[in-house]
PDB file of N, CA and C in Angstrom:
ATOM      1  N   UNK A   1     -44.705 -22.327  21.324  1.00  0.00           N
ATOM      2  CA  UNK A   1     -45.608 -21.185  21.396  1.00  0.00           C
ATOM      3  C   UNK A   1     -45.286 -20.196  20.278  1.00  0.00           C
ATOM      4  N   UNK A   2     -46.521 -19.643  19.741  1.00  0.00           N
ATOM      5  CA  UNK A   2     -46.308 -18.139  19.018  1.00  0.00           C
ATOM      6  C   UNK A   2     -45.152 -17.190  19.596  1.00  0.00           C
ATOM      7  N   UNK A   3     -45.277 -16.645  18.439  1.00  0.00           N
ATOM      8  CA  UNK A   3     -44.532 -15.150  19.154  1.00  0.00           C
ATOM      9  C   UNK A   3     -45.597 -14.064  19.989  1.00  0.00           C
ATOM     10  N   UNK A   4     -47.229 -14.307  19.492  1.00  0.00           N
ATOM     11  CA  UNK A   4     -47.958 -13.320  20.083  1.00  0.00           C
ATOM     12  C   UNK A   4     -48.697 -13.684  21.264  1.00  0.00           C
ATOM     13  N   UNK A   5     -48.556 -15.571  21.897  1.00  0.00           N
ATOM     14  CA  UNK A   5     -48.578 -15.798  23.042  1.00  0.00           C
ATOM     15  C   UNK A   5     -47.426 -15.269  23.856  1.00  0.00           C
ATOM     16  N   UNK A   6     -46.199 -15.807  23.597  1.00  0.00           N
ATOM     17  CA  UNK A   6     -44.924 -15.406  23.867  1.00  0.00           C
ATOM     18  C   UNK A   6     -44.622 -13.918  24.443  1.00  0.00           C
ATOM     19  N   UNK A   7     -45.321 -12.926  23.863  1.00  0.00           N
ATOM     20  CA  UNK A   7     -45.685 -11.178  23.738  1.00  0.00           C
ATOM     21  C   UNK A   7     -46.510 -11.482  24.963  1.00  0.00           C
ATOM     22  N   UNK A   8     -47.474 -11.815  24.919  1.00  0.00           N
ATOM     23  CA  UNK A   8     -48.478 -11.749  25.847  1.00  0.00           C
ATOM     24  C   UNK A   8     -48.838 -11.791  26.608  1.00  0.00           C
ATOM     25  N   UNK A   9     -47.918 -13.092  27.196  1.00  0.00           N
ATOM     26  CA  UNK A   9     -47.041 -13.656  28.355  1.00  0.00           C
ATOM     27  C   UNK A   9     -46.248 -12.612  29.606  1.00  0.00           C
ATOM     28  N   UNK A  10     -45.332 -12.119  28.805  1.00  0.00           N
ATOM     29  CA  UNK A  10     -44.588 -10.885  28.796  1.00  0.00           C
ATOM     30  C   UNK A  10     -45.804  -9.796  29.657  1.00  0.00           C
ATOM     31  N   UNK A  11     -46.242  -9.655  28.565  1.00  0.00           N
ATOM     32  CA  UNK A  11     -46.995  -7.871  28.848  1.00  0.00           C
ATOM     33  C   UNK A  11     -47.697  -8.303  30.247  1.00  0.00           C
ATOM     34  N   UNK A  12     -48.299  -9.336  30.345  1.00  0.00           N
ATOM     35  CA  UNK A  12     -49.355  -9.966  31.277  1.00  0.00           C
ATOM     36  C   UNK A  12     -47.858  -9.924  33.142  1.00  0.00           C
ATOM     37  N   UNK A  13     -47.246 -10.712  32.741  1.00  0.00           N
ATOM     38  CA  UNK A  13     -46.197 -10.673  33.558  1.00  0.00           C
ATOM     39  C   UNK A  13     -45.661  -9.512  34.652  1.00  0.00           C
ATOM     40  N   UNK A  14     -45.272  -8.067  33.428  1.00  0.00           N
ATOM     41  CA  UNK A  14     -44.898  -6.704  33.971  1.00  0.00           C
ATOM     42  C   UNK A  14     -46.367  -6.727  34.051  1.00  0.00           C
ATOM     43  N   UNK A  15     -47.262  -6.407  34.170  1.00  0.00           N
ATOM     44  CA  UNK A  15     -48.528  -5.740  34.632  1.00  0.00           C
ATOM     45  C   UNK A  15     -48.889  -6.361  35.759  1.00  0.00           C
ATOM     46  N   UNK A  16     -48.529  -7.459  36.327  1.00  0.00           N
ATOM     47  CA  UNK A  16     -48.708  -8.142  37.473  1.00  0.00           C
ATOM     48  C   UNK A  16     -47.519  -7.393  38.313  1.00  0.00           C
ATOM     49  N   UNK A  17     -46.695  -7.235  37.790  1.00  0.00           N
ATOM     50  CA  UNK A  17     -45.134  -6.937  38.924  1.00  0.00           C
ATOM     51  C   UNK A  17     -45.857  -5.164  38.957  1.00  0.00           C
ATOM     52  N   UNK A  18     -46.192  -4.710  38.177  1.00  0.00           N
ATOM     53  CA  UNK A  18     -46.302  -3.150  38.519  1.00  0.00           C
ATOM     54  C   UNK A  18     -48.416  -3.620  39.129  1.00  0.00           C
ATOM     55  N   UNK A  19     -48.889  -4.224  39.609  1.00  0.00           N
ATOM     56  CA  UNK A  19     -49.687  -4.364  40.062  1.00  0.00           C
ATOM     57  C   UNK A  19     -49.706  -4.874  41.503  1.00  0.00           C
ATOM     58  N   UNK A  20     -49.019  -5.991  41.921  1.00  0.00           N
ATOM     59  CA  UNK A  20     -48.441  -5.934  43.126  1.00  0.00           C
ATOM     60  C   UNK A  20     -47.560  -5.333  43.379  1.00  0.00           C
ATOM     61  N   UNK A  21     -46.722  -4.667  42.755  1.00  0.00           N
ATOM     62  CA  UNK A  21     -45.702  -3.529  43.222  1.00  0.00           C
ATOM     63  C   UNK A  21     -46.229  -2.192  43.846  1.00  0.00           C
ATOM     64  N   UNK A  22     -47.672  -1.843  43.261  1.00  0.00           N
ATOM     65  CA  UNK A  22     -47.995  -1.025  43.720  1.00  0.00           C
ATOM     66  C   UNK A  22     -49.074  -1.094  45.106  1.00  0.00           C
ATOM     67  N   UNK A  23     -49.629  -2.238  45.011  1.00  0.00           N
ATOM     68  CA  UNK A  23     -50.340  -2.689  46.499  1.00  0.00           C
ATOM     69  C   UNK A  23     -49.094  -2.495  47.216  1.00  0.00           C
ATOM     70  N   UNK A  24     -47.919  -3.130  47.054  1.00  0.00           N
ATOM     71  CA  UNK A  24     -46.744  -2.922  48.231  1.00  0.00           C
ATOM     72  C   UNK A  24     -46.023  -1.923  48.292  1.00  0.00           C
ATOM     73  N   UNK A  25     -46.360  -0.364  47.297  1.00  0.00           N
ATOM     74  CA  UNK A  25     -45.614   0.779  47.345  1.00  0.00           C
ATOM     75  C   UNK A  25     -45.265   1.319  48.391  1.00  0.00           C
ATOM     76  N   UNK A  26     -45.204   1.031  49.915  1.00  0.00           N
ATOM     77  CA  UNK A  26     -44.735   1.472  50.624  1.00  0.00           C
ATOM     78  C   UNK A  26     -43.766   0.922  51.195  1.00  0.00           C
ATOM     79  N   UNK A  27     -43.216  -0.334  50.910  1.00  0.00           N
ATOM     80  CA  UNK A  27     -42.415  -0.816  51.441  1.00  0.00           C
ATOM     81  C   UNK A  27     -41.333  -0.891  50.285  1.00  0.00           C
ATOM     82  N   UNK A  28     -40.066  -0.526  50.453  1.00  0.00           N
ATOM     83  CA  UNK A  28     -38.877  -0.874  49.269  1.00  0.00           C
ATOM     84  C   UNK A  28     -38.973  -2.006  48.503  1.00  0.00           C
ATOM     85  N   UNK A  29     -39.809  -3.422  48.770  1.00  0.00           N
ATOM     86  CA  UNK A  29     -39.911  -4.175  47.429  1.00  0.00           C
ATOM     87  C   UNK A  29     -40.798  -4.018  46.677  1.00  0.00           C
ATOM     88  N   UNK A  30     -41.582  -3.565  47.182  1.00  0.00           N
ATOM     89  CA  UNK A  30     -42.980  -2.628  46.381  1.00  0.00           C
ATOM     90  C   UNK A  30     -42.509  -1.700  44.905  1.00  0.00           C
ATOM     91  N   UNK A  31     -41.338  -0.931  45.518  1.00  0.00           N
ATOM     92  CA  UNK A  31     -41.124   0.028  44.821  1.00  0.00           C
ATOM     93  C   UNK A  31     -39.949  -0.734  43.753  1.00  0.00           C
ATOM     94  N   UNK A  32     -39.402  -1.395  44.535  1.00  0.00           N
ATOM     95  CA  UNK A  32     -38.337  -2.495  43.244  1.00  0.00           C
ATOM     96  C   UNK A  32     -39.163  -2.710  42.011  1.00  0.00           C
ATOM     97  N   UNK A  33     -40.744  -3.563  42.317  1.00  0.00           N
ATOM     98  CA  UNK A  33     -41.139  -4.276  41.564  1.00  0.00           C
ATOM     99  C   UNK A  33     -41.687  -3.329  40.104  1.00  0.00           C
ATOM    100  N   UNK A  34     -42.454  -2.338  41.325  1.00  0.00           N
ATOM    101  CA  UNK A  34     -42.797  -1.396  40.015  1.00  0.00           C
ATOM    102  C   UNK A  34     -41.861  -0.837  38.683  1.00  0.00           C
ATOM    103  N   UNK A  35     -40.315  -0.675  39.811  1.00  0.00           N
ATOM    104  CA  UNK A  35     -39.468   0.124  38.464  1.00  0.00           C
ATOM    105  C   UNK A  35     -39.209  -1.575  37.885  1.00  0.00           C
ATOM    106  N   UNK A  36     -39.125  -2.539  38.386  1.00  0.00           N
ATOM    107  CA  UNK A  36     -38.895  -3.838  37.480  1.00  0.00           C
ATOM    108  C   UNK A  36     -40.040  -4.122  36.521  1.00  0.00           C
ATOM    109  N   UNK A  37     -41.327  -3.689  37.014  1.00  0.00           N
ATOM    110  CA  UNK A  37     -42.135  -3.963  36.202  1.00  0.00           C
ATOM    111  C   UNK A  37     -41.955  -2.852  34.831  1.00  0.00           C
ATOM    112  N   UNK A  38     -41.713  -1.448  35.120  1.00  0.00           N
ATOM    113  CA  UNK A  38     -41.791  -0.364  34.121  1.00  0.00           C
ATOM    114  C   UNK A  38     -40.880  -0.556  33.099  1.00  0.00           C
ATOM    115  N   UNK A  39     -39.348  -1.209  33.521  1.00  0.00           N
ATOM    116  CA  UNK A  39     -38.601  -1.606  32.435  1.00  0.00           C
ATOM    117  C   UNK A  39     -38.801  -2.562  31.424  1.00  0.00           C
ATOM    118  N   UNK A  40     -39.458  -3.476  32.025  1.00  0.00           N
ATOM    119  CA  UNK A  40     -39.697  -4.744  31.449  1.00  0.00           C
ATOM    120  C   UNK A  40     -40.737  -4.246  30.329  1.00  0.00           C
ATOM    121  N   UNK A  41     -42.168  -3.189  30.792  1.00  0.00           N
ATOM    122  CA  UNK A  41     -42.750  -2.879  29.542  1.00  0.00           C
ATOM    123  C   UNK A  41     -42.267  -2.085  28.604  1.00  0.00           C
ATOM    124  N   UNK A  42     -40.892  -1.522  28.890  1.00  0.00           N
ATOM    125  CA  UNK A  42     -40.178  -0.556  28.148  1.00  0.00           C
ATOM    126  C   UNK A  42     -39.240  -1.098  27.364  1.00  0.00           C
ATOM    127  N   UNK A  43     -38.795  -2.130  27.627  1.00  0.00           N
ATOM    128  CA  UNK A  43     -37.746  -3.131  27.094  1.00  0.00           C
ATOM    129  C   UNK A  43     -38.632  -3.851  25.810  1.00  0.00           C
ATOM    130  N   UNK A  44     -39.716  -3.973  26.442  1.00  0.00           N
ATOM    131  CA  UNK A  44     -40.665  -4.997  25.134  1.00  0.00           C
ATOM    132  C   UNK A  44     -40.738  -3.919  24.627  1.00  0.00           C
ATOM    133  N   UNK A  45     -41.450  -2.552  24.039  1.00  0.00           N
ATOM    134  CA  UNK A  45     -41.989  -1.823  23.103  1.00  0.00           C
ATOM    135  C   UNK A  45     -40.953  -1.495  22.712  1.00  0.00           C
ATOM    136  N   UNK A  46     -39.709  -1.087  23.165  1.00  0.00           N
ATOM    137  CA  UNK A  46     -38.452  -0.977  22.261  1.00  0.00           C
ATOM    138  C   UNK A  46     -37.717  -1.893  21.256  1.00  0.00           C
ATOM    139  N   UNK A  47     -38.297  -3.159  21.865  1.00  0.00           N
ATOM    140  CA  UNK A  47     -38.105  -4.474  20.972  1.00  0.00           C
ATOM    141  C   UNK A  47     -38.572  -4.376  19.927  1.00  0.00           C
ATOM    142  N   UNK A  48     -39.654  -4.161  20.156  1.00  0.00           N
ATOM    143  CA  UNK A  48     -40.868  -4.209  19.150  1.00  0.00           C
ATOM    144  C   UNK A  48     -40.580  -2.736  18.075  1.00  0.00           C
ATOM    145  N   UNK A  49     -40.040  -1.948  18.317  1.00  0.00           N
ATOM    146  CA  UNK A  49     -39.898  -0.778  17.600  1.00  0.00           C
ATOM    147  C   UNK A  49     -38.774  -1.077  16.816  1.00  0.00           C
ATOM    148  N   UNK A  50     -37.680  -1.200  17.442  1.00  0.00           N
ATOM    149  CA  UNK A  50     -36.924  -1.916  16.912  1.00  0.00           C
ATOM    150  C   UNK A  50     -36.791  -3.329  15.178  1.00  0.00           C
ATOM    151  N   UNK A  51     -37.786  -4.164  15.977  1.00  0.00           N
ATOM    152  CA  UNK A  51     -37.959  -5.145  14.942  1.00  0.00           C
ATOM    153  C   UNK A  51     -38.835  -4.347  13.590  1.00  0.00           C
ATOM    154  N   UNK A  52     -39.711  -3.426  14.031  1.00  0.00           N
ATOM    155  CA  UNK A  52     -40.432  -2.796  12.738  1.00  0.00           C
ATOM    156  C   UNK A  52     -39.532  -1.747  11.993  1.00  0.00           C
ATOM    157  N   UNK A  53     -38.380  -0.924  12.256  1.00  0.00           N
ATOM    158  CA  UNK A  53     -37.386  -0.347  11.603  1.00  0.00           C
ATOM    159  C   UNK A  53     -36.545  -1.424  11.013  1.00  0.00           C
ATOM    160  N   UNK A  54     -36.414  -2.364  11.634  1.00  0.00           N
ATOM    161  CA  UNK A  54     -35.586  -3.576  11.154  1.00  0.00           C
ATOM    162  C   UNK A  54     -33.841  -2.865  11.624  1.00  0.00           C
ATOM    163  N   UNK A  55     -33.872  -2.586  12.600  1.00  0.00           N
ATOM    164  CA  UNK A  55     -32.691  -2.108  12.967  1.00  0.00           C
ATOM    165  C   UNK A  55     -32.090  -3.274  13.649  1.00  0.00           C
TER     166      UNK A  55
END
């Protein structure tokens, strides 16, 4: 696979976990999923910021 399937994959992934995370926000795995989902899109754009400074 690409790298921009690969990306895509990803983004598609956390948007599902913070999408059923939030149908289940009332129950504690609800709320797991969302902060699992929020890192995960925070982890990729830092990647990604990252690779364009070339740091």
């Amino acid at each position: 696979m690409d790298d921009f399937t690969l990306l895509l994959m990803q983004v598609m992934a956390s948007l599902g976990l913070l999408t059923v995370g939030f149908s289940l926000r009332e129950r504690d795995l609800g709320v797991l999923m969302i902060w699992f989902g929020m890192l995960c899109l925070l982890g990729i754009v830092l990647y990604k910021i990252l690779v364009r400074i070339g740091a």
